[in-house]
Every structure is written in C-alpha cells, then in structure tokens.
C-alpha atoms as a PDB file:
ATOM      1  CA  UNK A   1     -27.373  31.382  21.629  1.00  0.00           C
ATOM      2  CA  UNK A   2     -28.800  28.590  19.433  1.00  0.00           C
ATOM      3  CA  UNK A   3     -27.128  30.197  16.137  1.00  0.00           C
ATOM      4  CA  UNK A   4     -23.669  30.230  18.150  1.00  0.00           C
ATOM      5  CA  UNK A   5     -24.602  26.484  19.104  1.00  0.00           C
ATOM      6  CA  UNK A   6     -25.065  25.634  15.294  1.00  0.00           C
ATOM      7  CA  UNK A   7     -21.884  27.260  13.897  1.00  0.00           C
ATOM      8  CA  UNK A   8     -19.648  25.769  16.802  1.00  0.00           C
ATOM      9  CA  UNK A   9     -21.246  22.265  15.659  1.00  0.00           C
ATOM     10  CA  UNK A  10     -21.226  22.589  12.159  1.00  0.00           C
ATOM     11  CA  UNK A  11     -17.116  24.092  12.459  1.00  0.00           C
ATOM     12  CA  UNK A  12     -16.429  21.429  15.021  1.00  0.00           C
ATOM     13  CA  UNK A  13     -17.735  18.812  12.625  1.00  0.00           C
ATOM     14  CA  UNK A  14     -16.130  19.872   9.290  1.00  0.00           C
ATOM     15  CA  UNK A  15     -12.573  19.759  11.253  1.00  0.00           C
ATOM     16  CA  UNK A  16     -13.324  16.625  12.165  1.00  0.00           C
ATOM     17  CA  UNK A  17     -14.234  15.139   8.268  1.00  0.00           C
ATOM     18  CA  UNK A  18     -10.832  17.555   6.791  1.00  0.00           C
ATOM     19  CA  UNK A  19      -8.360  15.504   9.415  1.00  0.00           C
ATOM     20  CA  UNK A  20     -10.223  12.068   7.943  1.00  0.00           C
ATOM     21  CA  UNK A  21     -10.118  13.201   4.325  1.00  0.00           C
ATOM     22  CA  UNK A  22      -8.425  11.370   2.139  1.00  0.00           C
ATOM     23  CA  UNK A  23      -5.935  13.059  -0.118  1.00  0.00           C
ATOM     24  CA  UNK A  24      -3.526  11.309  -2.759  1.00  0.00           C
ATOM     25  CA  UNK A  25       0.492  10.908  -2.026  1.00  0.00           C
ATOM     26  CA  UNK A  26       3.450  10.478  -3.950  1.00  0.00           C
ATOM     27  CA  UNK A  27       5.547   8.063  -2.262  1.00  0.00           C
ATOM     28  CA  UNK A  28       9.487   7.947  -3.223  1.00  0.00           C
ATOM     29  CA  UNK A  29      10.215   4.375  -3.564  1.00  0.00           C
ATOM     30  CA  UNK A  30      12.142   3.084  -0.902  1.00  0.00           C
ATOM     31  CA  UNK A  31      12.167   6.391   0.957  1.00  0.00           C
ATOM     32  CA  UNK A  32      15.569   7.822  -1.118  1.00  0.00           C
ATOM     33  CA  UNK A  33      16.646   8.858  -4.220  1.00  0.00           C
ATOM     34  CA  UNK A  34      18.767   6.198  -4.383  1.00  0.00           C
ATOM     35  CA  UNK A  35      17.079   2.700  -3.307  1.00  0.00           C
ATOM     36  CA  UNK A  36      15.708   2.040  -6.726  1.00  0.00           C
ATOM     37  CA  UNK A  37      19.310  -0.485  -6.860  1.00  0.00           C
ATOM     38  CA  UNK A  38      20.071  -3.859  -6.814  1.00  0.00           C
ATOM     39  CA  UNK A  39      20.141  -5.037  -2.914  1.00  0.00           C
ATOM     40  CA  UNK A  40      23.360  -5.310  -0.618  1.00  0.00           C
ATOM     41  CA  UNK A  41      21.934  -8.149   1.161  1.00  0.00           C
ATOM     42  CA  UNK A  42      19.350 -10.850   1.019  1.00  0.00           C
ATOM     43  CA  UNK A  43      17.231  -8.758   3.153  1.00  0.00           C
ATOM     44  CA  UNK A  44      14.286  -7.706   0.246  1.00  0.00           C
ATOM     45  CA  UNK A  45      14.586  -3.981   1.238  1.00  0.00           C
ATOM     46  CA  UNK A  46      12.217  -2.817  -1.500  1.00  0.00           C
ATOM     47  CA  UNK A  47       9.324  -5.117  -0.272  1.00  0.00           C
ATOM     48  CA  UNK A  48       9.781  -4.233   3.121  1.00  0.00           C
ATOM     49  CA  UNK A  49       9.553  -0.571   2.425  1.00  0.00           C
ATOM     50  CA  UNK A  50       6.187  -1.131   0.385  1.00  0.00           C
ATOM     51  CA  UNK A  51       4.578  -3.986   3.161  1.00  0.00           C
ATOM     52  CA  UNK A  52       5.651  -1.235   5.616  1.00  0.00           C
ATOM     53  CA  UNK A  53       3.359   1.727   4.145  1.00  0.00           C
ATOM     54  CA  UNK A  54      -0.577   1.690   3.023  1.00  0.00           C
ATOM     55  CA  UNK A  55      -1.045   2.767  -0.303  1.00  0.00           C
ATOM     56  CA  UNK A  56      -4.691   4.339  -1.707  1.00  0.00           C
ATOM     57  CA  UNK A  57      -6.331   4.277  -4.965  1.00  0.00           C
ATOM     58  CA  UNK A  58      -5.177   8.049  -6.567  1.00  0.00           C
ATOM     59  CA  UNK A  59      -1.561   7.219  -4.334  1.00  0.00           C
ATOM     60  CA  UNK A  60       1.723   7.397  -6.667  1.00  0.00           C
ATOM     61  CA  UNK A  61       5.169   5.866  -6.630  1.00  0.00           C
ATOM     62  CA  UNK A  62       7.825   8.259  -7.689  1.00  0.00           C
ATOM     63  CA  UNK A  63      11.453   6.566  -8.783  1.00  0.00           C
ATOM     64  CA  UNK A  64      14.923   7.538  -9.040  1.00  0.00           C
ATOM     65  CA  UNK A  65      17.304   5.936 -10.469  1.00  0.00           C
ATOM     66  CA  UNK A  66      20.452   6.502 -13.575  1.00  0.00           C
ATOM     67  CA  UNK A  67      17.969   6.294 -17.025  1.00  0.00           C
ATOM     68  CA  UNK A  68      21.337   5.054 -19.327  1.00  0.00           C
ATOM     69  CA  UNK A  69      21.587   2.679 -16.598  1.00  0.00           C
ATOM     70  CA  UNK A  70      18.280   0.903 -15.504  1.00  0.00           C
ATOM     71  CA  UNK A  71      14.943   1.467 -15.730  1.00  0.00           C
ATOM     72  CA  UNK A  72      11.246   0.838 -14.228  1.00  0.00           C
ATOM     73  CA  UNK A  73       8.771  -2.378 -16.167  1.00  0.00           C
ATOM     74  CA  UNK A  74       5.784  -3.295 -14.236  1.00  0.00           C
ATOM     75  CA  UNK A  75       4.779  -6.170 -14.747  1.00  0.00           C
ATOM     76  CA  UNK A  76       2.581  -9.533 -14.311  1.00  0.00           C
ATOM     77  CA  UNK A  77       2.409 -11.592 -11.520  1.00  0.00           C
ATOM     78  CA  UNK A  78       4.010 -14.447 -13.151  1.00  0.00           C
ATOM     79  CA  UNK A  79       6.947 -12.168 -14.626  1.00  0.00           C
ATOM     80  CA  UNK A  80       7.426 -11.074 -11.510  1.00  0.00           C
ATOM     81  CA  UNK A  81       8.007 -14.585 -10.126  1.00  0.00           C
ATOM     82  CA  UNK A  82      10.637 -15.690 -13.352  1.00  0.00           C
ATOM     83  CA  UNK A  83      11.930 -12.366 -13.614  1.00  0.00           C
ATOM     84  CA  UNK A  84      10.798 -11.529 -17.073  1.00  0.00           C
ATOM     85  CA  UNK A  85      11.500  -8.607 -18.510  1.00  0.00           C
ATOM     86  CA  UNK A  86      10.600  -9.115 -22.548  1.00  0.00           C
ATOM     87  CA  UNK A  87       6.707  -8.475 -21.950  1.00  0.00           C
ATOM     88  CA  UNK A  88       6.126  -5.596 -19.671  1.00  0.00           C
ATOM     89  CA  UNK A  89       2.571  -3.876 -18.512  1.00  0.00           C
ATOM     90  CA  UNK A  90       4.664  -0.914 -18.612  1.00  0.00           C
ATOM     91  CA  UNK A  91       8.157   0.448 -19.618  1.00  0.00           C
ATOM     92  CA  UNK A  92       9.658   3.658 -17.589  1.00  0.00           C
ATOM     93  CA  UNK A  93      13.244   4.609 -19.010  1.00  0.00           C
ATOM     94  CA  UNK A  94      13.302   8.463 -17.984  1.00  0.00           C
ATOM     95  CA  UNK A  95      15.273   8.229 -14.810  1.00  0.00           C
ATOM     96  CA  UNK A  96      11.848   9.640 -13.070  1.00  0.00           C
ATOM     97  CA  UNK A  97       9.294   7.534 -13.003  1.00  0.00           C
ATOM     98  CA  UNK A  98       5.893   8.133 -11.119  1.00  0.00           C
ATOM     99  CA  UNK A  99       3.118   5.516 -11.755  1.00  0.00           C
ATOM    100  CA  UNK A 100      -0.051   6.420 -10.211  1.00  0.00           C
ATOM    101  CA  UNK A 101      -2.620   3.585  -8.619  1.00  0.00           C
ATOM    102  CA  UNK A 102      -6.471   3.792 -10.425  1.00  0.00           C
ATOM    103  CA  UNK A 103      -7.202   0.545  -8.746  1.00  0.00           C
ATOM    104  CA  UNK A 104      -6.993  -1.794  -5.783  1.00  0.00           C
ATOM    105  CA  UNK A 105      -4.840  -4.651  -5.719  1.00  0.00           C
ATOM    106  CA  UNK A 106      -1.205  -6.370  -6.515  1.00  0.00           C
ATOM    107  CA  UNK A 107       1.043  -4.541  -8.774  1.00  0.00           C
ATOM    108  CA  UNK A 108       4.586  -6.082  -9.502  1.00  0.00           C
ATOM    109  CA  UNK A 109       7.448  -3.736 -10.211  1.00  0.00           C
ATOM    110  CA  UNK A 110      11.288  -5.289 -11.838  1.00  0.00           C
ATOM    111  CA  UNK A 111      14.022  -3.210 -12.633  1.00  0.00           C
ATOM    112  CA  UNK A 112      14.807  -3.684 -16.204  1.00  0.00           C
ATOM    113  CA  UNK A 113      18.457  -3.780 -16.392  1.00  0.00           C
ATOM    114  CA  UNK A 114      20.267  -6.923 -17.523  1.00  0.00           C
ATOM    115  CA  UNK A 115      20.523  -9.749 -13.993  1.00  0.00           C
ATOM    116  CA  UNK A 116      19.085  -6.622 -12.138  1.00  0.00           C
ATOM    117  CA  UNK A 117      15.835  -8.772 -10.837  1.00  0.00           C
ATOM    118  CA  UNK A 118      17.431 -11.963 -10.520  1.00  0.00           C
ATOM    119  CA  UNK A 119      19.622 -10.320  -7.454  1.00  0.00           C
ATOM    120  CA  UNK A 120      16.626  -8.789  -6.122  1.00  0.00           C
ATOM    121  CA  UNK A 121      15.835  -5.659  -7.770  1.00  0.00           C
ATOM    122  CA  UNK A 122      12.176  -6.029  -8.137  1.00  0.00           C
ATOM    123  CA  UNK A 123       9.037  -5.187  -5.801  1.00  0.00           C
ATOM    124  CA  UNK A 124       5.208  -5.757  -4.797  1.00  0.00           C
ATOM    125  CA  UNK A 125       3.199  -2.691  -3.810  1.00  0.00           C
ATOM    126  CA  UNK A 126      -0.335  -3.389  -2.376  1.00  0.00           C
ATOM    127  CA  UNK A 127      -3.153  -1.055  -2.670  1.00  0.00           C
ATOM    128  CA  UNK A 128      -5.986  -0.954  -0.265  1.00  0.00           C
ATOM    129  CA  UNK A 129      -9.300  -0.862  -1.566  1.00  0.00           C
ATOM    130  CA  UNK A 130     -11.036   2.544  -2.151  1.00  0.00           C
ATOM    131  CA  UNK A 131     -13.586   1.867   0.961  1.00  0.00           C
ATOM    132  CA  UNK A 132     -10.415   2.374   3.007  1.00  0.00           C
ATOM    133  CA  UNK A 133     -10.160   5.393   1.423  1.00  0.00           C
ATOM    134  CA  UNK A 134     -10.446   7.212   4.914  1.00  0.00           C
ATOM    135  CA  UNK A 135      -6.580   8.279   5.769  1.00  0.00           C
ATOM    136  CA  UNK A 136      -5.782   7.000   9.503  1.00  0.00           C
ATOM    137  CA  UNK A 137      -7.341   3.952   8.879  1.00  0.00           C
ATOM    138  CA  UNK A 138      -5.067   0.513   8.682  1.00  0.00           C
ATOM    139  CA  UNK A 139      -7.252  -2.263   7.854  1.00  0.00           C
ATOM    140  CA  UNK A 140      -5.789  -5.605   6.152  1.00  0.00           C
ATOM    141  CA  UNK A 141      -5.066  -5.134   2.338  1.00  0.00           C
ATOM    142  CA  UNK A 142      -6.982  -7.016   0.037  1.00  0.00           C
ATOM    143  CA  UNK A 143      -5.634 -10.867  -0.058  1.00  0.00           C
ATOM    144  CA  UNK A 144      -3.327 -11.223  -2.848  1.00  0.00           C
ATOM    145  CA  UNK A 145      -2.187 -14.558  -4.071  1.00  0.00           C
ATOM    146  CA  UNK A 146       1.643 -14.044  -4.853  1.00  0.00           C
ATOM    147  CA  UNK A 147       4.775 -15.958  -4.054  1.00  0.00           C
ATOM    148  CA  UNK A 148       6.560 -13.481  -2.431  1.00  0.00           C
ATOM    149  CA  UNK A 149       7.407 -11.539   0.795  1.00  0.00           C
ATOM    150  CA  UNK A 150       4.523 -11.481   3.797  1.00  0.00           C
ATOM    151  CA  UNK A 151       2.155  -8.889   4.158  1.00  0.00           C
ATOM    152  CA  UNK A 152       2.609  -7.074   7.633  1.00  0.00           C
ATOM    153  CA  UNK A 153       0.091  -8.103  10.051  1.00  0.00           C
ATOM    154  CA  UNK A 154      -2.909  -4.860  10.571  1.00  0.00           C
ATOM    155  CA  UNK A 155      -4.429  -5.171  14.124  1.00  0.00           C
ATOM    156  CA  UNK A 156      -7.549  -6.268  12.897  1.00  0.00           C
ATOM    157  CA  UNK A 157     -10.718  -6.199  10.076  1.00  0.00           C
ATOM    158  CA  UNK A 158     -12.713  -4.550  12.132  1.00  0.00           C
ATOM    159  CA  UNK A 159     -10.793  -0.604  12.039  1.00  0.00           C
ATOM    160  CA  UNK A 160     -13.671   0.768   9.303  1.00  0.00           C
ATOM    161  CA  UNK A 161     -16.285  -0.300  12.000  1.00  0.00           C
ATOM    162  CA  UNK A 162     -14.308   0.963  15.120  1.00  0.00           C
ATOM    163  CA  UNK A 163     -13.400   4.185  13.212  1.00  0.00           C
ATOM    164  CA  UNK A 164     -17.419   4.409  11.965  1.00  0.00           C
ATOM    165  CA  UNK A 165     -18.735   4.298  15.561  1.00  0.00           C
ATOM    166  CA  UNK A 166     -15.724   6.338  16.568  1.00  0.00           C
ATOM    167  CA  UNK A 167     -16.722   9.393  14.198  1.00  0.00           C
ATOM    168  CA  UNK A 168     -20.527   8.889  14.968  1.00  0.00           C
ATOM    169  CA  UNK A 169     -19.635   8.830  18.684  1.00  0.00           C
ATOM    170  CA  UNK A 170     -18.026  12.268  18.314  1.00  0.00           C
ATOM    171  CA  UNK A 171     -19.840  13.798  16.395  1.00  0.00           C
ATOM    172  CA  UNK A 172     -22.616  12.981  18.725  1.00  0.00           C
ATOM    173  CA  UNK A 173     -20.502  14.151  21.740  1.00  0.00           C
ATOM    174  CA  UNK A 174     -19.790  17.554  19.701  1.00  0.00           C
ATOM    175  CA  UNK A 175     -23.173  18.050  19.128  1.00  0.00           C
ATOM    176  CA  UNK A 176     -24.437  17.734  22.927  1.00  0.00           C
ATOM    177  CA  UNK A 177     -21.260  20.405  23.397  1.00  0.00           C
ATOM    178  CA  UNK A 178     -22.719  22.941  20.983  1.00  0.00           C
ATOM    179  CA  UNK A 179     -26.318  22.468  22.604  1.00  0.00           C
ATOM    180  CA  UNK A 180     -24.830  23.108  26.071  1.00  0.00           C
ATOM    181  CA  UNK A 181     -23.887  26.136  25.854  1.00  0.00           C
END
C-alpha cells in the first residue's frame, strides 16, 4: 500500500513539473508568412504582435519575406530610433531568417530595404529573463529604456511567488492524496 502511495506521488508530481517545463519556440514573426512588410496603416502591427507574446531565453523568431526584395538587420537601440541601416548587429538576406534569443533583454529588428523602416517596417521584441523561464508564467519583462511602442501591462510582479506557493501547495496536496490511500 505504501509502495502504491509512493509511485502515485512521485507520477503525480513529475506531471506536474513536465506541464511547467520550459521548452524553446520558434515564433513566425507577426503570426504569417507574409507580415514581415511595410505597414498598411499607422497602426505598428509588428510591435503589437511582439508586446502581445512572451518570449524566453532559447525562444526564436522565424521570418518570411522576398530575399531579392528585403531583408532582416538587427540592430542598436539608437539605429532603431533613426532608422539606420549602414551598421547592423546582424544582416539576414536569405528570405528565412530565424534568430534565436541567448539572452534577456531589448533587441531591435529593421527591415533593410531602401525607406522600408522609415514607413514602419521595423520592430522591438522583449525577452523575459531566464528566472521566468517557467512556461505559464506572465510576469513584467525586464524594464527597457526605448522610445518606442508600450509594453502590455502583466497583472502583476508577484506571478513567480503566486506560481511558487501554487506548485508547493500542490504538491503538498498530492502528497497527502498518495498517503491516503
């Protein structure tokens, strides 16, 4: 009865770390092949899309786009803000890009095609720190000092605590379950 006890906590509790685990994504920027464009509108599209998701250190961005016709430069914050293309971090010219985050922080994206930032072709992706590494979690992103788009609001700085004594609380609960029966 006790060994039936033990496997039934120990199973319980390793389903409940897998559905917490963090695991890397590839995100496809702006959520179709074919938003990696200059903007219709005024509306920013590109940083809405990115303030609207939570990106991870080991998360990627994955880009479509025409390579004779544009291409991908990350680059520095102040680049970002004049549009300058002549001194990029990076250069992507394949037509599929995917740039992979190793750290926390700001990183600034333009498109590098002749006027294509200047009409709003460009975007700021935010990664979360790797203690929010736990998936399900949506604490605040990091401040970042940039002149540019607002970061959506989070509900609060307190989800890693909430979720901490959430996990300890059933964990504790599973493990009165597995000694009851």
């Amino acid at each position: 009865m006790a060994s039936m006890s033990s496997s039934l906590l120990f199973f319980s509790t390793f389903l409940l770390i897998s559905s917490i685990s963090s695991e890397a994504k590839d995100f496809l920027v702006g959520g179709s092949t074919d938003s990696w464009k200059i903007p219709t509108s005024t509306s920013d599209t590109l940083n809405k899309w990115a303030e609207a998701n939570r990106f991870q250190v080991g998360d990627s961005l994955v880009w479509r786009y025409e390579a004779a016709k544009d291409s991908v430069l990350q680059v520095t914050r102040e680049d970002y803000l004049s549009c300058n293309t002549s001194n990029p971090i990076a250069a992507h010219k394949d037509g599929t890009t995917v740039v992979s985050f190793h750290r926390s922080g700001a990183y600034y994206f333009v498109s590098g095609a002749e006027g294509a930032c200047q009409k709003g072709q460009k975007m700021i992706v935010v990664v979360m720190s790797e203690r929010h590494a736990l998936r399900g979690i949506s604490p605040a992103p990091a401040p970042v000092d940039y002149e540019g788009p607002a970061i959506a609001p989070t509900s609060g700085s307190n989800g890693v605590a909430v979720v901490k004594r959430g996990v300890l609380g059933a964990l504790v609960v599973l493990g009165m379950m597995g000694f009851a029966f």
